[in-house]
Each structure stands twice: as structure tokens, then as C-alpha cells.
N, C-alpha and C. Protein backbone atom coordinates (compact mmCIF):
# COMPACT_ATOMS: atom_id res chain seq x y z
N UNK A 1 93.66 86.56 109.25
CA UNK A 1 93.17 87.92 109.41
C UNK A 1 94.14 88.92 108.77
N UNK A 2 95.46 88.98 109.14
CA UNK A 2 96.97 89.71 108.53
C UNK A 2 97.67 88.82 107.80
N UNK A 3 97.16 88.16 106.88
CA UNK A 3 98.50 87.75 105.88
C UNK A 3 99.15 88.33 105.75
N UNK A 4 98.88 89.49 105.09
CA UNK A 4 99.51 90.70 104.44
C UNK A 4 100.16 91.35 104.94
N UNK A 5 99.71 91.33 106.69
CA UNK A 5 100.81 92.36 107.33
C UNK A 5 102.04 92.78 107.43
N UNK A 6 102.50 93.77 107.74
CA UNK A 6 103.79 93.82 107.86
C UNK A 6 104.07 94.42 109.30
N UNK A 7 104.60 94.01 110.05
CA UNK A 7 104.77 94.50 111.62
C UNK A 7 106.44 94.59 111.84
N UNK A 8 106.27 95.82 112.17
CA UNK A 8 107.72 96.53 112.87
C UNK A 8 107.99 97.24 114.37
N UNK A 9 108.93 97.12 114.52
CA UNK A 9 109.59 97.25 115.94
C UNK A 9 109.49 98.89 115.83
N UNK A 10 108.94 99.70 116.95
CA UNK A 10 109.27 101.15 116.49
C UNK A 10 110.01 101.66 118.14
N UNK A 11 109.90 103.07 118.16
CA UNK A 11 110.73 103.42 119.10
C UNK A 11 109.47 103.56 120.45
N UNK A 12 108.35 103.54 120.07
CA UNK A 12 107.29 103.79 120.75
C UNK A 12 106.36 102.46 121.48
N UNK A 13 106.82 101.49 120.43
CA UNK A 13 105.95 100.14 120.55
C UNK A 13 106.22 99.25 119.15
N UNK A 14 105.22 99.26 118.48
CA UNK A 14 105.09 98.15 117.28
C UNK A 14 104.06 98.88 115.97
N UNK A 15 104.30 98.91 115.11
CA UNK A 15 103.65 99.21 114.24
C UNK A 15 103.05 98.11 112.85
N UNK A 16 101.89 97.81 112.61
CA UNK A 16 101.55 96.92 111.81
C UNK A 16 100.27 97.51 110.84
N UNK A 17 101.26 97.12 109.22
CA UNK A 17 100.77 97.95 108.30
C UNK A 17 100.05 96.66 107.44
N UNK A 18 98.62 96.60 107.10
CA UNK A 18 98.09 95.82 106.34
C UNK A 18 96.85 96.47 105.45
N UNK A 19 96.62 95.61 104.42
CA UNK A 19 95.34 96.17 103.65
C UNK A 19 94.26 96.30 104.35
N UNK A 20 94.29 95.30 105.11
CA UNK A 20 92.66 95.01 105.89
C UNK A 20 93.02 95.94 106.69
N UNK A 21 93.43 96.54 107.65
CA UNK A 21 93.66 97.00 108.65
C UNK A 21 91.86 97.72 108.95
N UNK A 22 91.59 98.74 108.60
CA UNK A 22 90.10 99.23 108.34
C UNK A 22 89.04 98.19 109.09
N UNK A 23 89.14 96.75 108.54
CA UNK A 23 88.10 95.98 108.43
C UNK A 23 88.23 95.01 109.39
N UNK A 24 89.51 94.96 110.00
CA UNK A 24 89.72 94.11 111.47
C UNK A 24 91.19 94.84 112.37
N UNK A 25 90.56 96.17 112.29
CA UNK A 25 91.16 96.89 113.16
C UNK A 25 91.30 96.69 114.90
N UNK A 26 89.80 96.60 114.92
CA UNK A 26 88.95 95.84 116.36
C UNK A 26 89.76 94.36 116.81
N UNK A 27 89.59 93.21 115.48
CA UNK A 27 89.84 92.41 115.82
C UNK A 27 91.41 91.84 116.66
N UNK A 28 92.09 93.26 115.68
CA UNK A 28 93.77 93.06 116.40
C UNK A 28 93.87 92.96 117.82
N UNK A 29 92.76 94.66 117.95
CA UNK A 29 92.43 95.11 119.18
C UNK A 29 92.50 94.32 120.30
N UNK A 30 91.42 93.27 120.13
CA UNK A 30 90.72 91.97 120.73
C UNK A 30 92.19 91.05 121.18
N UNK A 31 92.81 90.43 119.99
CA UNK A 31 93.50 90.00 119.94
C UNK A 31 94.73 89.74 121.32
N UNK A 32 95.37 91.56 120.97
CA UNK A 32 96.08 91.94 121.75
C UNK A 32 95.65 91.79 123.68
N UNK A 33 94.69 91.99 123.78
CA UNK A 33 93.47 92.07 125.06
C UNK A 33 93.46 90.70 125.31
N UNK A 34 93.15 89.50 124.34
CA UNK A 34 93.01 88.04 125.32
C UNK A 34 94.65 87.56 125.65
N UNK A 35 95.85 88.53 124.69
CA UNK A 35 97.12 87.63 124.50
C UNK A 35 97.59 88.72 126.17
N UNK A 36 97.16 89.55 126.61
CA UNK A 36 97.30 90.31 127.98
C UNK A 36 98.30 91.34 127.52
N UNK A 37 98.16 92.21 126.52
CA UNK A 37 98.97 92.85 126.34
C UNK A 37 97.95 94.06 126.68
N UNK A 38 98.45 95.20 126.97
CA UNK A 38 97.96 96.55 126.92
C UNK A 38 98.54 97.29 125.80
N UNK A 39 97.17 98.03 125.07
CA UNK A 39 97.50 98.86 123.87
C UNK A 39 97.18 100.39 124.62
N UNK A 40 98.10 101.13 124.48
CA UNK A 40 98.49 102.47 125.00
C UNK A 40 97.74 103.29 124.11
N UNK A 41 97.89 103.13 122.71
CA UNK A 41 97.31 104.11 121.55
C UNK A 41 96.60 102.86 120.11
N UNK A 42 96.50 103.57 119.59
CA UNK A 42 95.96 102.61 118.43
C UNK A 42 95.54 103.92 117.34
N UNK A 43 96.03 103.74 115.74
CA UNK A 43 96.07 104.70 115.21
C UNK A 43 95.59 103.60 114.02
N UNK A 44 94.72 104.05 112.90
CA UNK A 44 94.52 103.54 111.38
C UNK A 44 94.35 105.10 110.68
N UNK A 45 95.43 104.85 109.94
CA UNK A 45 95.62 106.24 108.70
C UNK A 45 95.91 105.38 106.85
N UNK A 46 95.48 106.59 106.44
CA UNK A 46 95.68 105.85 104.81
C UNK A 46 96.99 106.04 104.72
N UNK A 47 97.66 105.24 103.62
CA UNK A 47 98.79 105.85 102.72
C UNK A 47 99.18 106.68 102.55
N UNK A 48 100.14 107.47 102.63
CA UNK A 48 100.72 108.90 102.21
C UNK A 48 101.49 108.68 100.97
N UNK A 49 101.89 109.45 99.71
CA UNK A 49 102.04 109.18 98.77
C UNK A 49 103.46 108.95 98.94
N UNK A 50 104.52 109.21 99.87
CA UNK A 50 105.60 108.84 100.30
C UNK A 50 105.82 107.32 100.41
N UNK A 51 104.34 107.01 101.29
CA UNK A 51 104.03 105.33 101.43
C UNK A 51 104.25 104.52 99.82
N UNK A 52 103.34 104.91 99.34
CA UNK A 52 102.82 104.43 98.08
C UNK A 52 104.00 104.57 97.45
N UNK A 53 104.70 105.62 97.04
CA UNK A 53 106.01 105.57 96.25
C UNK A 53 107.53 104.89 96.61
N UNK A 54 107.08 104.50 97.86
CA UNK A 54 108.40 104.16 98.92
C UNK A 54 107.89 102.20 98.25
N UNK A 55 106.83 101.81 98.52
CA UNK A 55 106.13 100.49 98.54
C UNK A 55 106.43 100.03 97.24
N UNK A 56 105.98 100.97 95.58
CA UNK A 56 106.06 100.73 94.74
C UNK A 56 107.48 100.77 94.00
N UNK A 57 108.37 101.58 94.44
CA UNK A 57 109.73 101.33 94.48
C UNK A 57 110.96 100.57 94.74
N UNK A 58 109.93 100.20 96.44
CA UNK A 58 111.02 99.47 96.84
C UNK A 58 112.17 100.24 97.76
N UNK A 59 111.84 101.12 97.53
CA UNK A 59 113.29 102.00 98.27
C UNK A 59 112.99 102.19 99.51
N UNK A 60 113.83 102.61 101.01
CA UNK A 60 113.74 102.87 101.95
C UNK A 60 114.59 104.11 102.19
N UNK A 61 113.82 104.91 103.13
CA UNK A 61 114.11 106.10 103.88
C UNK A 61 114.98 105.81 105.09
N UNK A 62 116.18 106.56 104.79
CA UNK A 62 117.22 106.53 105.77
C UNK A 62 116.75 107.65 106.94
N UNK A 63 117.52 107.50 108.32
CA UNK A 63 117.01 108.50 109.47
C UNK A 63 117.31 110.01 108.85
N UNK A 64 118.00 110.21 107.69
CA UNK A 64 118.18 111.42 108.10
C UNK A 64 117.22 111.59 106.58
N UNK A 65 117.10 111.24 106.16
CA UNK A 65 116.06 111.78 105.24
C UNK A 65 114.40 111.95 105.79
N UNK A 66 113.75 110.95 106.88
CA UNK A 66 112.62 111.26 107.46
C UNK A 66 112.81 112.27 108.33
N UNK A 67 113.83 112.58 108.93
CA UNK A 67 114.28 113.78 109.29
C UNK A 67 114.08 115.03 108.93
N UNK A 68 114.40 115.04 108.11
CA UNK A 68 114.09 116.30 106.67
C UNK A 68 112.87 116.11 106.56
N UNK A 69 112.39 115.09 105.88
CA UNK A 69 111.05 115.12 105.51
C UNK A 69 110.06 115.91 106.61
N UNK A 70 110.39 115.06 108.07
CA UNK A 70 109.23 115.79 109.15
C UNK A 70 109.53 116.83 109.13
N UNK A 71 111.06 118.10 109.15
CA UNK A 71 110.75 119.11 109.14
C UNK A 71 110.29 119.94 108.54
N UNK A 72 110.03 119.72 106.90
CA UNK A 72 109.30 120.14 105.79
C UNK A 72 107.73 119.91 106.48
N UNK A 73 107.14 118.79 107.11
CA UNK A 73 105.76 118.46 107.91
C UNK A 73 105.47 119.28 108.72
N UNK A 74 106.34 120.13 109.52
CA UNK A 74 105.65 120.63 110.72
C UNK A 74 105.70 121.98 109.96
């Protein structure tokens, strides 16, 4: 279902980024529900061009640069 995925530890819970995500969003859903976990939130958003340029690069965002970044966001 997630080959592709990529799942990370966040400060909130877990975050898992895949192509399919869209198309077996539900199914994670499910997933999570028979393995007895409770999902608090559940979010599917596209790419942000940050994503896309961060992915196609290769490079990673240090804390204090998403830092900056969100305050330029709000």
C-alpha cells in the first residue's frame, strides 16, 4: 500500500509522507483502528514548493531555518 512512504517521528505524533497517500488515505486510517491505535487528527495536503525543492535537492531544513520560514507564514 506505502512502499514509498516515508514516516517520521514528530513532536505531535507521526507523520507519513507518500504518493498514494490521496488514494489509501482511509486505508492507513483502517489500518491504524484494527492495530488499536487511536488517530487524534489526520491531515492529507499537497506539496509545498519548499517540499518539492527540499525532495529534489536533497537538502534539509535545520530548526532554525523552519523557524524563520513559519514566521514569514503567519
Amino acid at each position: 500500500m506505502f512502499e514509498d512512504a516515508a514516516i517520521a517521528e514528530t513532536e505531535t505524533g507521526i507523520s507519513v509522507t507518500a504518493e498514494t497517500a490521496r488514494q489509501h488515505g482511509t486505508d492507513l486510517l483502517v489500518a491504524f483502528r484494527d492495530a488499536g491505535l487511536t488517530v487524534t487528527g489526520f491531515n492529507v495536503r499537497a506539496p509545498t514548493l519548499d517540499d518539492v525543492f527540499l525532495a529534489i535537492t536533497g537538502d534539509e531544513l535545520d530548526a532554525d531555518q523552519v523557524d524563520a520560514q513559519e514566521g514569514v507564514r503567519n
